[in-house]
PDB file of N, CA and C in Angstrom:
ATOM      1  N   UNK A   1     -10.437 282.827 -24.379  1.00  0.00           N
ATOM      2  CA  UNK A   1     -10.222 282.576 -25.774  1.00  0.00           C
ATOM      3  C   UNK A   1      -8.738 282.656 -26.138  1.00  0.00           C
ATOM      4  N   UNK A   2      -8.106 283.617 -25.341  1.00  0.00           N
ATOM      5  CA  UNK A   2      -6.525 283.503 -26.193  1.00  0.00           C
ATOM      6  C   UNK A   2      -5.635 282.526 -24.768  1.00  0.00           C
ATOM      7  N   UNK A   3      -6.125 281.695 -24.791  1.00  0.00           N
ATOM      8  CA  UNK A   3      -5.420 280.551 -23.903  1.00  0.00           C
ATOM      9  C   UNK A   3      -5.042 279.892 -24.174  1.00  0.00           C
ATOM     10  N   UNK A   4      -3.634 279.090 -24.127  1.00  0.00           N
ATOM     11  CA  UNK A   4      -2.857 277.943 -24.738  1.00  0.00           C
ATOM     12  C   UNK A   4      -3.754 276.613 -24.492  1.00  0.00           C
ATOM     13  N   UNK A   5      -3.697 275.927 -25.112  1.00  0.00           N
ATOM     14  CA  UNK A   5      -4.124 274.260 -24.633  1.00  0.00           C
ATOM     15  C   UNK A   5      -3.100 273.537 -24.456  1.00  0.00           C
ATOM     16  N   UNK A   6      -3.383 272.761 -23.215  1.00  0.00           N
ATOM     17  CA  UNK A   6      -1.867 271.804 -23.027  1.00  0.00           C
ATOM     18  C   UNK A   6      -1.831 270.640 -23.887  1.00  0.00           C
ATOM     19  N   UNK A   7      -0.558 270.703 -24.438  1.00  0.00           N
ATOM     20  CA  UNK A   7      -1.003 269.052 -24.920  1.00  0.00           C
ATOM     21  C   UNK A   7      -0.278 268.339 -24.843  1.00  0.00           C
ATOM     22  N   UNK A   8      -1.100 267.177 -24.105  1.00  0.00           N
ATOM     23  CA  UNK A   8      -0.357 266.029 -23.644  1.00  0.00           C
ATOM     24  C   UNK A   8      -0.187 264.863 -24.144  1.00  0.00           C
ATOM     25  N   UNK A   9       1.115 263.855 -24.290  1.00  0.00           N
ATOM     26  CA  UNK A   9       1.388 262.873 -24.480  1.00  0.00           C
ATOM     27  C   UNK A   9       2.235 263.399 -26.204  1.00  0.00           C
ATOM     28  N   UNK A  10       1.976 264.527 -26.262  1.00  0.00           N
ATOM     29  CA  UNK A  10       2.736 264.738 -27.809  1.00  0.00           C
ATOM     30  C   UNK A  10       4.205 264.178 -27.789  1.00  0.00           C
ATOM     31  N   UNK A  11       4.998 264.512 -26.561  1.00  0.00           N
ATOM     32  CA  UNK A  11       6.632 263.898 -26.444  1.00  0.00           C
ATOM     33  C   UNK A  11       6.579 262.259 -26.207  1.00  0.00           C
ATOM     34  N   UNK A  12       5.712 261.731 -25.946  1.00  0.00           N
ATOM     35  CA  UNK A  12       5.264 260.336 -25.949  1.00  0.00           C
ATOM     36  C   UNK A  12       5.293 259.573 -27.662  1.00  0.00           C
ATOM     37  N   UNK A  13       4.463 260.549 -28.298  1.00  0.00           N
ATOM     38  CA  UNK A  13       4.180 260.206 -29.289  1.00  0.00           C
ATOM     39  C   UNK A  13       4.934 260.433 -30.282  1.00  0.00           C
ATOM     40  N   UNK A  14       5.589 261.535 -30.653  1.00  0.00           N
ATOM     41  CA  UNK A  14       7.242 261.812 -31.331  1.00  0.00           C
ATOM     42  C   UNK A  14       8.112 260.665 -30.539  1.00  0.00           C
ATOM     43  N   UNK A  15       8.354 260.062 -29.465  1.00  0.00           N
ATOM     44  CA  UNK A  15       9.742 259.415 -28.935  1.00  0.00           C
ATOM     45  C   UNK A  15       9.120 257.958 -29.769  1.00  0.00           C
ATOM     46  N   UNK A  16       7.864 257.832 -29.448  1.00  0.00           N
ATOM     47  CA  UNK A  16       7.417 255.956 -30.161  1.00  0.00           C
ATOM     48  C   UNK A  16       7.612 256.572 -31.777  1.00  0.00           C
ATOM     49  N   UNK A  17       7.451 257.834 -32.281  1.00  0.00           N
ATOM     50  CA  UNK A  17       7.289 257.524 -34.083  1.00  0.00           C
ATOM     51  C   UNK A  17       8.764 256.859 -34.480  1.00  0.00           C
ATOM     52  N   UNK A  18      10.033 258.209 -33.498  1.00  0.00           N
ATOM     53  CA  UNK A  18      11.255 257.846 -34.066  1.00  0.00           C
ATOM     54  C   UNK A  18      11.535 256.511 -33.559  1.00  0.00           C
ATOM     55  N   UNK A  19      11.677 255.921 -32.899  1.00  0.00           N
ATOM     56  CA  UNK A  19      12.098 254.797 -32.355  1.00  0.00           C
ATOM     57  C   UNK A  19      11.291 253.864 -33.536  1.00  0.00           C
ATOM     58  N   UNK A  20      10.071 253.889 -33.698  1.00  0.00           N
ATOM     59  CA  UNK A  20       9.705 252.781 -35.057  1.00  0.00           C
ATOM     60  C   UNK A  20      10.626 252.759 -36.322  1.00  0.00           C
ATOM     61  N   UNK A  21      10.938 254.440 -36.951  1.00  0.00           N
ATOM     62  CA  UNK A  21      11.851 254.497 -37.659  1.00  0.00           C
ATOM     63  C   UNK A  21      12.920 254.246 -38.015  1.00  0.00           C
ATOM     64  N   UNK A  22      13.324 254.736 -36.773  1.00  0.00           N
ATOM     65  CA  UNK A  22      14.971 254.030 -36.195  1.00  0.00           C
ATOM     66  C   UNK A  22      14.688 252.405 -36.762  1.00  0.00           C
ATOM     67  N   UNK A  23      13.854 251.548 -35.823  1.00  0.00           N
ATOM     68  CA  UNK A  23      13.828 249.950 -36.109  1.00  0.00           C
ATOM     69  C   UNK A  23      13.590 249.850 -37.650  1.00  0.00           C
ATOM     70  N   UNK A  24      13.078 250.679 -38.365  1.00  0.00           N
ATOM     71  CA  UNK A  24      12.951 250.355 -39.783  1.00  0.00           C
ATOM     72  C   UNK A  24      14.178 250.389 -40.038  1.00  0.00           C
ATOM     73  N   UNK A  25      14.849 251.500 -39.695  1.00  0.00           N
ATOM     74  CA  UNK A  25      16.257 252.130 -40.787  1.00  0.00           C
ATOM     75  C   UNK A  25      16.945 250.617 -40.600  1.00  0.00           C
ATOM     76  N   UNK A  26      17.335 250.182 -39.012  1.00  0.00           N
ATOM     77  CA  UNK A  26      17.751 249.508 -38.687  1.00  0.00           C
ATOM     78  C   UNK A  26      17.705 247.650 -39.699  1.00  0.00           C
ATOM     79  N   UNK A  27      16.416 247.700 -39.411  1.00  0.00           N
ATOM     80  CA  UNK A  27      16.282 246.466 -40.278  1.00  0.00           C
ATOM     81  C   UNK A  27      16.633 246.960 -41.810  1.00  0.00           C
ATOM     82  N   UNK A  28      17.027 247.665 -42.338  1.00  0.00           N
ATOM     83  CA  UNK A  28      16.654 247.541 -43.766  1.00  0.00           C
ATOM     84  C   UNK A  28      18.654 248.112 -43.936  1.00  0.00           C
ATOM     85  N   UNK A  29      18.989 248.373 -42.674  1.00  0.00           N
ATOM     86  CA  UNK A  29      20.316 248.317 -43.187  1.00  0.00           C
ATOM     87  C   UNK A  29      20.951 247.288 -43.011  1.00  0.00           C
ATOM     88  N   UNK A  30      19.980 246.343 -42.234  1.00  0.00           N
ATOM     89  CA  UNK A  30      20.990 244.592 -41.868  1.00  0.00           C
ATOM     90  C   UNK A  30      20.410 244.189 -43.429  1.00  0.00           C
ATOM     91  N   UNK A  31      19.251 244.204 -43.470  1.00  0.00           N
ATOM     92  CA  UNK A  31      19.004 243.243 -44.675  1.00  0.00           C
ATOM     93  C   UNK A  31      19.163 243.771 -46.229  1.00  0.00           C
ATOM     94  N   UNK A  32      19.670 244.963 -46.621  1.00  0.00           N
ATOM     95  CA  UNK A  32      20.129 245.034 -47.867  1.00  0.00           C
ATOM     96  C   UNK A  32      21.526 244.753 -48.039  1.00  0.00           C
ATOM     97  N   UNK A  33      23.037 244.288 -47.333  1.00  0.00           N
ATOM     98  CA  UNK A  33      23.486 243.520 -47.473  1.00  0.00           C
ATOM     99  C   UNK A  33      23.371 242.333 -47.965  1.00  0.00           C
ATOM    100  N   UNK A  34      22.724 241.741 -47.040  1.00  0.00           N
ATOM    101  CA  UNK A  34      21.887 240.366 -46.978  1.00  0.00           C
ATOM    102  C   UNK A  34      21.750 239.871 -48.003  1.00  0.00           C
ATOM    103  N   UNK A  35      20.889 240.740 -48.979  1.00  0.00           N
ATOM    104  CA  UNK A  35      19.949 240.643 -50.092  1.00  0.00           C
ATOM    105  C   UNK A  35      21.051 241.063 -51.515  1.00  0.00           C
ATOM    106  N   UNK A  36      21.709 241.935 -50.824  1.00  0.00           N
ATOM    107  CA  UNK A  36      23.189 241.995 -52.060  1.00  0.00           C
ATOM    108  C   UNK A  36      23.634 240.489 -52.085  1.00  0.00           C
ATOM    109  N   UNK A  37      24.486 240.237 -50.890  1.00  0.00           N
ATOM    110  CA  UNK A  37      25.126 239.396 -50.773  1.00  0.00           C
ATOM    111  C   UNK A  37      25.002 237.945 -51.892  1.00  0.00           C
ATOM    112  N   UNK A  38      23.745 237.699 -51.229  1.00  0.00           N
ATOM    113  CA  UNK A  38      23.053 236.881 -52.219  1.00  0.00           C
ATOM    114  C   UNK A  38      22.422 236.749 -53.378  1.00  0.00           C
ATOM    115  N   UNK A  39      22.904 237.694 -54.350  1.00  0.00           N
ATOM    116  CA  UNK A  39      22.471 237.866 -55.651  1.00  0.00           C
ATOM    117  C   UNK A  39      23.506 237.084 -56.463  1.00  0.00           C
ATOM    118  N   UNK A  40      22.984 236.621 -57.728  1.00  0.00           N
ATOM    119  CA  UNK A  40      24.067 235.800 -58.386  1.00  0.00           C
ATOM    120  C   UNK A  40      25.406 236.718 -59.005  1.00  0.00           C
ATOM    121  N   UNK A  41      26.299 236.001 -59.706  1.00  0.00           N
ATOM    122  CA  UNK A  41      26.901 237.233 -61.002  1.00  0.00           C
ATOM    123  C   UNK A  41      26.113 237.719 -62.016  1.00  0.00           C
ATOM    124  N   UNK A  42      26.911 238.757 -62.559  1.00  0.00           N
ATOM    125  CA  UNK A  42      25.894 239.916 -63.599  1.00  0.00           C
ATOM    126  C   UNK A  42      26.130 238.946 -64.742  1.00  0.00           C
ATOM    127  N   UNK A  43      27.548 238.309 -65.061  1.00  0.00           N
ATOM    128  CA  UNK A  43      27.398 238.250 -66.398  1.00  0.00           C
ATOM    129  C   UNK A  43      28.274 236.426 -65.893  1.00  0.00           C
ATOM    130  N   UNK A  44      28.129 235.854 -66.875  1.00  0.00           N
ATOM    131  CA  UNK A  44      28.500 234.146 -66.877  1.00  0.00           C
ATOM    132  C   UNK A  44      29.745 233.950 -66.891  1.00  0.00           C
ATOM    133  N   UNK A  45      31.170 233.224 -66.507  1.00  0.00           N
ATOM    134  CA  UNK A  45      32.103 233.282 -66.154  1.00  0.00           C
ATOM    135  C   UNK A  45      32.728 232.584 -67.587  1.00  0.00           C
ATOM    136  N   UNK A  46      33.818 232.800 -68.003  1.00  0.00           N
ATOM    137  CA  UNK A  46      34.338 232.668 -68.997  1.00  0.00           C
ATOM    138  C   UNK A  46      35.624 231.880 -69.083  1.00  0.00           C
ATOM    139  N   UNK A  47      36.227 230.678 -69.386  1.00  0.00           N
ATOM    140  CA  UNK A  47      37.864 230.574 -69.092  1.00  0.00           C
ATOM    141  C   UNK A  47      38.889 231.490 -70.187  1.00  0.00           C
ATOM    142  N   UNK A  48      39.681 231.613 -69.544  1.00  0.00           N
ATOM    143  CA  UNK A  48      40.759 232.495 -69.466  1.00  0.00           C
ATOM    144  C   UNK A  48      41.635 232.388 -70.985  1.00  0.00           C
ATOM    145  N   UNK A  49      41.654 230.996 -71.444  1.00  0.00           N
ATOM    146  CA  UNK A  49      41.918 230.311 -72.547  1.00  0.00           C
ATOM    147  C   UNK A  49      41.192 230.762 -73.662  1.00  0.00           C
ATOM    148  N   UNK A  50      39.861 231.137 -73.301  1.00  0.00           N
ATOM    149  CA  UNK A  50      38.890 230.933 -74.869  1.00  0.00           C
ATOM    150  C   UNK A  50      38.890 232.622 -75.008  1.00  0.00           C
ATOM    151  N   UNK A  51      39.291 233.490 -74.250  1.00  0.00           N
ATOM    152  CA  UNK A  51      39.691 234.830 -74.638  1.00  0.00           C
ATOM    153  C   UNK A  51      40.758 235.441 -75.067  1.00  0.00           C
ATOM    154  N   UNK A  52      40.569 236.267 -75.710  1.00  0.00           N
ATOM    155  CA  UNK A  52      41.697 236.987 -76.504  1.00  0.00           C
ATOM    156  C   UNK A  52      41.866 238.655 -75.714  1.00  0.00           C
ATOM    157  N   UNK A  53      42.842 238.507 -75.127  1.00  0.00           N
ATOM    158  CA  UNK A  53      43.328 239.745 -73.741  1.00  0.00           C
ATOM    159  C   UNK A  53      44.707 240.664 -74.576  1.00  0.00           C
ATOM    160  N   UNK A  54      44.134 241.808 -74.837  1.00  0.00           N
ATOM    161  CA  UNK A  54      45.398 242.989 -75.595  1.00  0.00           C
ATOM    162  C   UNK A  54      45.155 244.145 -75.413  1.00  0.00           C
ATOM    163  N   UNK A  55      45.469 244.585 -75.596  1.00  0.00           N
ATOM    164  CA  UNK A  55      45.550 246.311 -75.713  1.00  0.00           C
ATOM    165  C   UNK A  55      45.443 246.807 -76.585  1.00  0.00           C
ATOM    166  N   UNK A  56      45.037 248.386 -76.391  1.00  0.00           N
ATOM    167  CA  UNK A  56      44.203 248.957 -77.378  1.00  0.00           C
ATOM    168  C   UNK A  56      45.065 249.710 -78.601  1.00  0.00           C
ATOM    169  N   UNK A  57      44.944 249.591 -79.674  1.00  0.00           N
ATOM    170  CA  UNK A  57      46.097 250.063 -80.674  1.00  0.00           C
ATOM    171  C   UNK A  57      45.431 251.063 -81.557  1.00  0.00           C
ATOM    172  N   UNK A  58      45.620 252.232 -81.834  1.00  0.00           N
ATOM    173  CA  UNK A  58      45.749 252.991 -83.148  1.00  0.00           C
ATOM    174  C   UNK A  58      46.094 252.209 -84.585  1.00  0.00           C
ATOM    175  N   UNK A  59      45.182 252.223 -85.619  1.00  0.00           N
ATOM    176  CA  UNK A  59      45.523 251.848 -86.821  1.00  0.00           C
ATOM    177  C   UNK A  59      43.824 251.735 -87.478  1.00  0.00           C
ATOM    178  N   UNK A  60      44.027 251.078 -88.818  1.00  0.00           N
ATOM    179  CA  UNK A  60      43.004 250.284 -89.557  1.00  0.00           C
ATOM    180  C   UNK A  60      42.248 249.213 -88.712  1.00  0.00           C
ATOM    181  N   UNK A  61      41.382 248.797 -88.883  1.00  0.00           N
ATOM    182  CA  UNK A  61      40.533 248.002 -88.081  1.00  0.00           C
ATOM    183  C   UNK A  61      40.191 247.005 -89.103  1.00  0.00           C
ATOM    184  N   UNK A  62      40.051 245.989 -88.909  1.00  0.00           N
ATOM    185  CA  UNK A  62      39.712 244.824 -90.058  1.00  0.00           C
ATOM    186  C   UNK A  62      38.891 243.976 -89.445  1.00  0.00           C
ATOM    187  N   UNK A  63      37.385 243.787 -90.778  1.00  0.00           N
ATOM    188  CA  UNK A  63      36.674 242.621 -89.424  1.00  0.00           C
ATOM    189  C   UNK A  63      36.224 241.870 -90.989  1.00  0.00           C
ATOM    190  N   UNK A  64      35.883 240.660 -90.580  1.00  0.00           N
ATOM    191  CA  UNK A  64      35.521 239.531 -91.485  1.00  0.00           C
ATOM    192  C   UNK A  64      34.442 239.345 -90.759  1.00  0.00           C
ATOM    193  N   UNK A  65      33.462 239.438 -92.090  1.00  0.00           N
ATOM    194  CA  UNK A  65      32.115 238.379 -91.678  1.00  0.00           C
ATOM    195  C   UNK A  65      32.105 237.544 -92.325  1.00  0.00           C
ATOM    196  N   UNK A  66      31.268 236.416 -91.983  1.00  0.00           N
ATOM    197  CA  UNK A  66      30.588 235.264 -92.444  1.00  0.00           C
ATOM    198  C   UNK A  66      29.286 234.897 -92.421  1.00  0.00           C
ATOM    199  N   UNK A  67      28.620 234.389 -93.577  1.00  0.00           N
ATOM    200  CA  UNK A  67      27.052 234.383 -93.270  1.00  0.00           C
ATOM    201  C   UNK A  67      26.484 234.037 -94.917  1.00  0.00           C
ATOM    202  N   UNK A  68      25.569 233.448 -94.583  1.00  0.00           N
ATOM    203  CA  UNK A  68      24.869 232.738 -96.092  1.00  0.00           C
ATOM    204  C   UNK A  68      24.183 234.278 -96.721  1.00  0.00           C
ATOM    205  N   UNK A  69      24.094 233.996 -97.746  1.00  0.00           N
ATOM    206  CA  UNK A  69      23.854 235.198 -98.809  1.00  0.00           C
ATOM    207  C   UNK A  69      23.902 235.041 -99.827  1.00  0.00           C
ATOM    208  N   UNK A  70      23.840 236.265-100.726  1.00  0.00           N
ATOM    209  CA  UNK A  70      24.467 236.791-102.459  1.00  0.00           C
ATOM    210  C   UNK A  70      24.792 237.733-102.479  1.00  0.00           C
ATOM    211  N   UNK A  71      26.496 238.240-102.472  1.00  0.00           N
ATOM    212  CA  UNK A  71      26.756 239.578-103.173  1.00  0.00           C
ATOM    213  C   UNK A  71      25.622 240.159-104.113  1.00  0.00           C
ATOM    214  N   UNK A  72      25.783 241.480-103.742  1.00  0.00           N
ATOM    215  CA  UNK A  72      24.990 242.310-104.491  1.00  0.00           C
ATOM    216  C   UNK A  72      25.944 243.482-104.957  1.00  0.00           C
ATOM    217  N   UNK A  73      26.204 244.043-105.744  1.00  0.00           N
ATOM    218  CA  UNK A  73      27.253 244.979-106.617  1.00  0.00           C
ATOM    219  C   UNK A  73      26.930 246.610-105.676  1.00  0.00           C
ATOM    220  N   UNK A  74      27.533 247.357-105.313  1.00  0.00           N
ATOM    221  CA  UNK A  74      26.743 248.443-104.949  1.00  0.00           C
ATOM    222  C   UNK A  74      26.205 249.395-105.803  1.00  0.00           C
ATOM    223  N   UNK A  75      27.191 249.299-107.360  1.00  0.00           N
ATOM    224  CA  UNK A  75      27.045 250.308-107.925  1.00  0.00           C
ATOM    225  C   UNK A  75      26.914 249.363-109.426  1.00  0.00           C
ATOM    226  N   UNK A  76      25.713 249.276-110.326  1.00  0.00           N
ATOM    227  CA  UNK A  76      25.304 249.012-111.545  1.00  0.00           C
ATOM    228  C   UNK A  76      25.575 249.675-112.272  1.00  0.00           C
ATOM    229  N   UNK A  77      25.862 249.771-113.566  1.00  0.00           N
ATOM    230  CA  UNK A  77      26.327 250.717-114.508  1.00  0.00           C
ATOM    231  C   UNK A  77      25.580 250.322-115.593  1.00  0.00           C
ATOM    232  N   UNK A  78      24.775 250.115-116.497  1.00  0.00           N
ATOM    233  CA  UNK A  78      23.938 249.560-117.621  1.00  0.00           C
ATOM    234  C   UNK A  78      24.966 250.958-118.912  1.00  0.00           C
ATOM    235  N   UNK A  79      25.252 250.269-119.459  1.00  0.00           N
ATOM    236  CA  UNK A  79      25.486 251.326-121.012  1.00  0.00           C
ATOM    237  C   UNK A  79      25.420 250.517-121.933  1.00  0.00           C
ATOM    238  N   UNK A  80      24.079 251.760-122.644  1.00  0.00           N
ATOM    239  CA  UNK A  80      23.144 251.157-123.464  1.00  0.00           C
ATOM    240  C   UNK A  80      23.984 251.372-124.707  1.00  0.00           C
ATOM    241  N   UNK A  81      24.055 251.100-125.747  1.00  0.00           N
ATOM    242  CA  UNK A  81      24.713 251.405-127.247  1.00  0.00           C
ATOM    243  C   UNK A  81      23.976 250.816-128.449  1.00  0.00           C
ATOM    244  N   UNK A  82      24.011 251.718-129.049  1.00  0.00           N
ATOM    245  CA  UNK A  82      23.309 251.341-130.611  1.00  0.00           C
ATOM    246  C   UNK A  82      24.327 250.718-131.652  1.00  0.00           C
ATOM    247  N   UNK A  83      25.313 251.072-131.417  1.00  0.00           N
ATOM    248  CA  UNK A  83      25.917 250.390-132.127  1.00  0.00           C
ATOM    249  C   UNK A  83      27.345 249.507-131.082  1.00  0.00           C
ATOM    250  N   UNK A  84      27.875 248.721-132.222  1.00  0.00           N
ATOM    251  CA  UNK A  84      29.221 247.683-131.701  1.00  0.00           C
ATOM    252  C   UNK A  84      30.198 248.781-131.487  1.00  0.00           C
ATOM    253  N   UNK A  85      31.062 248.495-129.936  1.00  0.00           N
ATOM    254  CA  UNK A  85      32.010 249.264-129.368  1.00  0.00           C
ATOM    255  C   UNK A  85      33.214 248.576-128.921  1.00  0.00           C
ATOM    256  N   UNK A  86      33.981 249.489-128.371  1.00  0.00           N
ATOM    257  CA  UNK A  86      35.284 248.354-127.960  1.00  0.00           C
ATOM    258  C   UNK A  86      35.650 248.976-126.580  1.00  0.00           C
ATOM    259  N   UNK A  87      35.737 248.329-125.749  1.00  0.00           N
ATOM    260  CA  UNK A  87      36.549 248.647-124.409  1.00  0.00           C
ATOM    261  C   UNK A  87      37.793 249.069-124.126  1.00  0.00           C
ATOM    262  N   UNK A  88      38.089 250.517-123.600  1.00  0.00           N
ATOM    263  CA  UNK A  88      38.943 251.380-123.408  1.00  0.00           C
ATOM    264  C   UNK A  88      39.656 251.302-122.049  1.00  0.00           C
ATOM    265  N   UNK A  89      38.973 251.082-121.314  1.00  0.00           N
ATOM    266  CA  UNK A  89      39.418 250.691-119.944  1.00  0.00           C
ATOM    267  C   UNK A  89      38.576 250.626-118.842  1.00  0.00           C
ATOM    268  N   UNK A  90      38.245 249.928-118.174  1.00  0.00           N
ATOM    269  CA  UNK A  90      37.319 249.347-117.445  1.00  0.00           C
ATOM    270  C   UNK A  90      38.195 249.978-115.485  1.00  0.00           C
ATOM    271  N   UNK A  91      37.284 250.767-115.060  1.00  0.00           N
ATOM    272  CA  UNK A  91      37.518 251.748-113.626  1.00  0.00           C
ATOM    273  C   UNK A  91      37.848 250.607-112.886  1.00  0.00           C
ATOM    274  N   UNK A  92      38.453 250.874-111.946  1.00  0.00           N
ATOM    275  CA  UNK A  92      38.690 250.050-110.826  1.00  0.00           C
ATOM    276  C   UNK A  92      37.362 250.817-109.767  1.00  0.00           C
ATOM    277  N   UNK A  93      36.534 249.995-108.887  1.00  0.00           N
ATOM    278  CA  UNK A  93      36.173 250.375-107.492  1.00  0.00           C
ATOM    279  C   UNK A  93      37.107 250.816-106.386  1.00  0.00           C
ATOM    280  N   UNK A  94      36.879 251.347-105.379  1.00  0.00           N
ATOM    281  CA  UNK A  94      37.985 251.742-104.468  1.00  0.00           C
ATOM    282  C   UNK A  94      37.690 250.318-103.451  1.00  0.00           C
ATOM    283  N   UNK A  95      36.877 249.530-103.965  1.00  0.00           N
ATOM    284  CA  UNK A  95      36.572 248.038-103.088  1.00  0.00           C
ATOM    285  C   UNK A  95      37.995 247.253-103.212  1.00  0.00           C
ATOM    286  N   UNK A  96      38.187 247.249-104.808  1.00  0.00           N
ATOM    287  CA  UNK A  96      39.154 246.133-105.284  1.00  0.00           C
ATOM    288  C   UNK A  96      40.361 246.431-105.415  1.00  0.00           C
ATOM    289  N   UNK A  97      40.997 247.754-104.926  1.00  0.00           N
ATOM    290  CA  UNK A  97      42.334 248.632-104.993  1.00  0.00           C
ATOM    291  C   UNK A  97      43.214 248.052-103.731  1.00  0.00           C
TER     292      UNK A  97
END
């Protein structure tokens, strides 16, 4: 009962697992090159002309849009009065300064 069992062909069978592995690693390090290689570009090529190339500056930033619409006011003011008044001075926005 307390006797070893021999066992055979186990170094047989570890030398064929790695060697399959090995041929995997092998193939899959020829062919992910391969498979890089031949992928297109990430992004669409551009000429050199139709870009605007500068450097980065500290300051105010200014951007213009364009686009169909209607101004809308941000800020409404309704003053209601019962009786006739006269205009004293009319605020500026910090929009129109």
């Amino acid at each position: 009962m307390g006797m070893d069992i021999q066992r055979t062909g186990e170094a047989q069978k570890k030398r064929t697992r790695r060697i399959i592995w090995g041929a995997v690693a092998l193939v899959a390090i020829l062919l992910v090159p391969l498979g890089l290689s031949r992928l297109r570009p990430a992004a669409p090529t551009v000429d050199k002309a139709t870009v605007w190339i500068d450097g980065v500056q500290r300051g105010p930033m200014q951007r213009e849009v364009r686009g169909p619409g209607t101004l809308v006011a941000e800020d409404i003011r309704y003053i209601p009065a019962l009786v006739d008044g006269r205009i004293e001075r009319i605020p500026l926005s910090p929009a129109s300064r």
